[in-house]
Protein backbone atom coordinates (compact mmCIF):
# COMPACT_ATOMS: atom_id res chain seq x y z
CA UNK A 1 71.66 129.76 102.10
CA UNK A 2 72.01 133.16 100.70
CA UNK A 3 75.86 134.79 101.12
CA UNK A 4 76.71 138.31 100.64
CA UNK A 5 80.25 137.96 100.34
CA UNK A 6 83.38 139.79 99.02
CA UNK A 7 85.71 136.61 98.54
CA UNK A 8 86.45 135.79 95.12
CA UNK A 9 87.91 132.54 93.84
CA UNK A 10 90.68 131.99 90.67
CA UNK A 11 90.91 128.44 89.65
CA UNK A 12 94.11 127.11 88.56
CA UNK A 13 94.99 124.23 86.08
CA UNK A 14 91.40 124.22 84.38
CA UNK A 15 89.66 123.48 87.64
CA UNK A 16 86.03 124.90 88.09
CA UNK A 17 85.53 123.76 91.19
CA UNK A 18 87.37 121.49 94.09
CA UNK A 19 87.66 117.74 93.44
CA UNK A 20 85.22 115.61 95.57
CA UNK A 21 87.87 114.23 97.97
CA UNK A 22 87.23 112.62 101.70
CA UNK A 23 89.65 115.45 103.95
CA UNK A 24 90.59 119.26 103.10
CA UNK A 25 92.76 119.95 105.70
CA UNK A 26 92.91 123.49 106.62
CA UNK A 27 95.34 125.74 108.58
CA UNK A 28 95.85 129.42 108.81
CA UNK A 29 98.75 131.37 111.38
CA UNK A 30 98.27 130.84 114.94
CA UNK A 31 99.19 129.99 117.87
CA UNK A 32 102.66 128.16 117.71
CA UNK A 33 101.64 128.18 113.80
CA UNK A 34 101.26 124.08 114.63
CA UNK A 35 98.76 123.38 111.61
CA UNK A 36 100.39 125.60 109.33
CA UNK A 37 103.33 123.43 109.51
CA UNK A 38 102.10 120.38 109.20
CA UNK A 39 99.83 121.50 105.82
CA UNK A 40 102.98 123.44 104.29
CA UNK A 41 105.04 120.44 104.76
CA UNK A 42 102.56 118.11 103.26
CA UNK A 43 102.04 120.25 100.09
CA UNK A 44 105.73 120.95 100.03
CA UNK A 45 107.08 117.26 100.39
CA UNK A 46 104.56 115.77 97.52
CA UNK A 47 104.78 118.82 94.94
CA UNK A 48 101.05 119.82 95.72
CA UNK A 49 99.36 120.79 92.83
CA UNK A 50 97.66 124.63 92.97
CA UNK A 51 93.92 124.14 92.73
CA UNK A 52 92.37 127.95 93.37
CA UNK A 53 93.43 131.23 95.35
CA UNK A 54 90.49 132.66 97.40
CA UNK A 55 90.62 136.42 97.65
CA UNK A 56 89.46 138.98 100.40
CA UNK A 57 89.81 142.82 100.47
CA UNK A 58 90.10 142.71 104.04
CA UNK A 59 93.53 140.21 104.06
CA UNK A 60 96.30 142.55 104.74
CA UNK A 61 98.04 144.21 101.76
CA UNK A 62 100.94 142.67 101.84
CA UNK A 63 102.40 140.83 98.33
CA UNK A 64 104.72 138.20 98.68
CA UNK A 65 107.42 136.37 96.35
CA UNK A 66 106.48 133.35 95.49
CA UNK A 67 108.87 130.40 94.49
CA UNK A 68 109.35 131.58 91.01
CA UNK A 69 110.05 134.97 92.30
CA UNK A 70 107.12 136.65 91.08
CA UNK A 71 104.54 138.65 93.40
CA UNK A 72 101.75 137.00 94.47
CA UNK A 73 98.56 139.09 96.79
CA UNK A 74 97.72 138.13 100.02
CA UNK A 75 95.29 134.83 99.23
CA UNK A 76 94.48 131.16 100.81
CA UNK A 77 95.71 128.73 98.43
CA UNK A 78 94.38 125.37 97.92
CA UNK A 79 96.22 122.36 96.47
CA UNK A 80 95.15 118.66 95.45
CA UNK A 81 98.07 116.49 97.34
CA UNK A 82 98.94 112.85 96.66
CA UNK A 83 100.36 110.71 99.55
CA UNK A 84 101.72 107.74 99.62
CA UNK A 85 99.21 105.94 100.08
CA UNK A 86 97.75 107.44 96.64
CA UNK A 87 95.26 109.11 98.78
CA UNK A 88 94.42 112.77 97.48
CA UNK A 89 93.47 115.25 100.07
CA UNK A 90 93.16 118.69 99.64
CA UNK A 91 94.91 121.44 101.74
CA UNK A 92 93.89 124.97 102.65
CA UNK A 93 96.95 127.22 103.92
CA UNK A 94 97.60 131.16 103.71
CA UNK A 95 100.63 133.49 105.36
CA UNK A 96 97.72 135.53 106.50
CA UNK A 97 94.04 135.88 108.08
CA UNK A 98 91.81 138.71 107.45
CA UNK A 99 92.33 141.33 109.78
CA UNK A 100 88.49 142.04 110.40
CA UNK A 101 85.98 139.71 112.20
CA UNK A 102 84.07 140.31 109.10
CA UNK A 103 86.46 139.41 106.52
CA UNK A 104 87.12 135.97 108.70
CA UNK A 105 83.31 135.29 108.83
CA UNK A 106 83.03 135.77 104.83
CA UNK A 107 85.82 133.64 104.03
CA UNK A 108 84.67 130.89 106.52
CA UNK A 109 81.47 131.20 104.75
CA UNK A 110 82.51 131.12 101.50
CA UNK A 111 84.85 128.04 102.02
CA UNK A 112 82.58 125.78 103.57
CA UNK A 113 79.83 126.51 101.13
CA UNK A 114 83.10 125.38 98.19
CA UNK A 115 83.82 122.81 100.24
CA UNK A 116 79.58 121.49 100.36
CA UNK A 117 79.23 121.77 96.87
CA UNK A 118 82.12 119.66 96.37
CA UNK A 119 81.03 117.32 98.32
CA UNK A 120 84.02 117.15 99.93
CA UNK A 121 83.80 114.23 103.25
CA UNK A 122 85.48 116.43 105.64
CA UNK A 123 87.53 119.83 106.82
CA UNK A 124 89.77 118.72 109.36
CA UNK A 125 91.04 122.03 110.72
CA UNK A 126 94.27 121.80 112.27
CA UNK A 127 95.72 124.41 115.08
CA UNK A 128 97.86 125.02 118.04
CA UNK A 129 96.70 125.69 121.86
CA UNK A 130 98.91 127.75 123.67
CA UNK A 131 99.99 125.44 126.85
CA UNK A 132 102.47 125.10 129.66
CA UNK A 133 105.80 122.93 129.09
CA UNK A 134 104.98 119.24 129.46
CA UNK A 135 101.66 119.44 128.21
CA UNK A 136 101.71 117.54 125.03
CA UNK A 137 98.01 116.62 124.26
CA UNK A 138 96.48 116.68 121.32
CA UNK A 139 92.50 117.80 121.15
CA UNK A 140 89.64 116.75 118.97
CA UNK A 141 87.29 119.58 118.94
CA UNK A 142 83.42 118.84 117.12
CA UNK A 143 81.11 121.40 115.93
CA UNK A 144 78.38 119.27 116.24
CA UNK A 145 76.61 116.49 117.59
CA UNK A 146 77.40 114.17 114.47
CA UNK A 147 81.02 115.44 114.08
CA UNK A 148 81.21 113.87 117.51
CA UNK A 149 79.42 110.62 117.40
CA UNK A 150 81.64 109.70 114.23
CA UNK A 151 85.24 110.51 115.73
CA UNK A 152 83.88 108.79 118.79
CA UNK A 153 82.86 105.91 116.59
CA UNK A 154 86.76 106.21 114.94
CA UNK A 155 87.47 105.49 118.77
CA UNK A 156 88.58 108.85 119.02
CA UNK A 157 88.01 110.87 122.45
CA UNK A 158 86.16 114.14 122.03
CA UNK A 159 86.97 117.30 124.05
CA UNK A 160 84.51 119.01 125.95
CA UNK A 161 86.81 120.78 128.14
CA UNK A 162 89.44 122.23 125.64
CA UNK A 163 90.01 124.41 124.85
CA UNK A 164 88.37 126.16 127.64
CA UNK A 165 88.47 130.03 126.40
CA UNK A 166 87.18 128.79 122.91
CA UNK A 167 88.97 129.27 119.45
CA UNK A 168 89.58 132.78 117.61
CA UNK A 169 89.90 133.49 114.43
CA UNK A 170 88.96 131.61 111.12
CA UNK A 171 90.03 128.62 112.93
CA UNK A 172 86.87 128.97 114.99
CA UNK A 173 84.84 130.78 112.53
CA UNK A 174 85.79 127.51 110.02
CA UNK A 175 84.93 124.69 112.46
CA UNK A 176 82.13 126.01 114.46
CA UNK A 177 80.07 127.22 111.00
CA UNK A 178 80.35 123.82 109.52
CA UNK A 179 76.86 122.66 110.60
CA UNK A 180 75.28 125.70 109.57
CA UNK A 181 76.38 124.46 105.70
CA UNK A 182 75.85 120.81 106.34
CA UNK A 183 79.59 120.40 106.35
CA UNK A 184 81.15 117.63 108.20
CA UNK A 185 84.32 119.01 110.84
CA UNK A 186 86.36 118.54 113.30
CA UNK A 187 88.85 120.54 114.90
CA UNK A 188 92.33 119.02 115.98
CA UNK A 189 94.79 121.19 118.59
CA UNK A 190 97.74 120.53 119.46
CA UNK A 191 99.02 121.76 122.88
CA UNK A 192 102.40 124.07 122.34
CA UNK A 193 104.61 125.87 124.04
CA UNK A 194 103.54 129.00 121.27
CA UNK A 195 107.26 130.04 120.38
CA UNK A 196 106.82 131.41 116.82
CA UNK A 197 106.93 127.97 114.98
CA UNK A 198 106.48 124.55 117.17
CA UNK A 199 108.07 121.53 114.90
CA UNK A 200 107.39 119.29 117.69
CA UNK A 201 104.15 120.12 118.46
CA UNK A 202 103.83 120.01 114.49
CA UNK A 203 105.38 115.87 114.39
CA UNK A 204 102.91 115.09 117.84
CA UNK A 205 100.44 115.95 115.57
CA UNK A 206 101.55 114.29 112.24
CA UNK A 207 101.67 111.21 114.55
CA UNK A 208 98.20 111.83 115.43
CA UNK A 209 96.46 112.44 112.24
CA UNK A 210 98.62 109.29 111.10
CA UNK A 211 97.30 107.09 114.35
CA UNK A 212 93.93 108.63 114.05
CA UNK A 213 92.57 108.80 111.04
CA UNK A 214 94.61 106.26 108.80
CA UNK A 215 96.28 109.48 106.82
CA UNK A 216 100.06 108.08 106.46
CA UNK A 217 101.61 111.60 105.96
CA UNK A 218 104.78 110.20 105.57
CA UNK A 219 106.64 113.13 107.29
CA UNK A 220 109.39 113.39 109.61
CA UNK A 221 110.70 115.81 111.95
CA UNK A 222 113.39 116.95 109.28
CA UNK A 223 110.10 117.46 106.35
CA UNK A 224 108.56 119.99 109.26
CA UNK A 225 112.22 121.46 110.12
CA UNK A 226 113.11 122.68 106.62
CA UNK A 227 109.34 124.40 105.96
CA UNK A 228 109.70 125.51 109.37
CA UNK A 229 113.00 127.43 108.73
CA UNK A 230 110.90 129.24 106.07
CA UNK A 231 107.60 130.28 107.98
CA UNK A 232 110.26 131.56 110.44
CA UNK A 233 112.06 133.54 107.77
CA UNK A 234 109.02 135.16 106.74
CA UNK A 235 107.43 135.82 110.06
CA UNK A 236 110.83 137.78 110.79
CA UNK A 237 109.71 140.03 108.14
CA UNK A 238 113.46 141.46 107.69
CA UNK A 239 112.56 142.98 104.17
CA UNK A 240 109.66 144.70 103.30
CA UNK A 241 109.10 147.44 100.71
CA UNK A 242 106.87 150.45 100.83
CA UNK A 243 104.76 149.82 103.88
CA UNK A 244 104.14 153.16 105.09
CA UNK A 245 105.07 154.08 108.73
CA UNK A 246 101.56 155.06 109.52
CA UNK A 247 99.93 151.62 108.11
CA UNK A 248 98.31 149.73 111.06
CA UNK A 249 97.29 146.72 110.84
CA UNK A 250 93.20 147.11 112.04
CA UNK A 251 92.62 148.39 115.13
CA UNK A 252 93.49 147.49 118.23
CA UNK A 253 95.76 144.50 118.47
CA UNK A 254 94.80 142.47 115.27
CA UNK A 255 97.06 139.50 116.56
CA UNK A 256 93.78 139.04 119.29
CA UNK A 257 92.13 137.68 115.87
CA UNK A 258 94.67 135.05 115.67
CA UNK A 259 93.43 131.16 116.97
């Protein structure tokens, strides 16, 4: 497959590529910003190592401090995580989504196609579906008919049903592409109340991926509280310099982009 894309990639730590590993586990904001939480609480519990930065021109311009209190662009970083089980997974996690429908394609595009030459087992994309109170399911979405015949073979029950209005965003772009690189996926969503950052829809589905698919995350409510308390901090957005009164952020409503 051919790709016309503007993403660029900077490796970190001598890396030229991504380690062949069985799970990436991706998660960009959304909806109750469920997956986020669980990925940034992974990487931040067991000192992830930085692997690469992907790049897009159409992420919003909007540099951030990073822990070292240096500015960092707008980017999707991936890290190489040990549990502790020893198992190394890689993570995919970013503050932001391109704010085009073409800028989410491209990056979908260009990750998957990373994540094919890498060989990497699967993406198991992680997000939040917007839900009443009480509703505390947890989804497993497939791309494809393969995805689903081997979570149903894991004994795991595939949605058909769910979530009924689809998914938005690179979320949906990530996990319904898959098969079009040859790039085994599945989708988990957990249902949420959507208030800005859900920790317990987060720990329903740490428990899951634990139960499920033999991942021992070793986190507990108190690992997703304390990244929780940051995502919320920046989210706020109390302090921001030079953004210009006029800047919009795409047209329209560019939250609608958000799965």
């Amino acid at each position: 497959m051919i790709l016309m894309s503007r993403s660029r990639i900077k490796w970190y730590h001598d890396n030229e590529g991504l380690p062949s590993c069985d799970l990436l586990l991706h998660a960009v904001p959304g909806v109750g910003n469920v997956g986020k939480l669980v990925v940034d609480s992974v990487v931040n519990k067991y000192e992830g190592k930085l692997i690469a930065r992907i790049f897009h021109p159409d992420l919003p311009p909007h540099a951030t401090l990073d822990s070292d209190g240096l500015l960092v662009p707008p980017c999707f970083d991936i890290h190489a995580v040990t549990l502790p089980s020893d198992q190394i997974i890689l993570t995919l996690s970013s503050n932001f989504q391109p704010i085009s429908p073409a800028g989410q394609f491209e990056v979908s595009s260009f990750l998957l196609q990373t994540c094919k030459d890498a060989e990497i087992g699967r993406v198991l994309i992680l997000a939040g579906l917007s839900s009443e109170p009480g509703c505390e399911s947890v989804h497993v979405v497939c791309p494809s008919i393969e995805d689903a015949k081997e979570m149903e073979g894991m004994g795991l029950k595939v949605s058909r049903e769910h979530p009924a209005s689809g998914i938005i965003g690179m979320t949906g772009m990530v996990s319904s592409l898959a098969p079009t690189f040859d790039q085994a996926a599945t989708c988990v969503i957990a249902e949420t109340v959507g208030t800005s950052v859900d920790t317990v829809a987060a720990d329903r589905m740490v428990k899951f991926l634990n139960e499920s698919f033999d991942m021992n995350l070793g986190l507990e409510l108190d690992n997703t509280q304390e990244t929780a308390e940051k995502l919320r901090a920046f989210f706020d957005l109390d302090e921001i310099a030079e953004l210009p009164i006029e800047f919009e952020m795409g047209e329209a409503d560019s939250q609608a982009f958000y799965a």
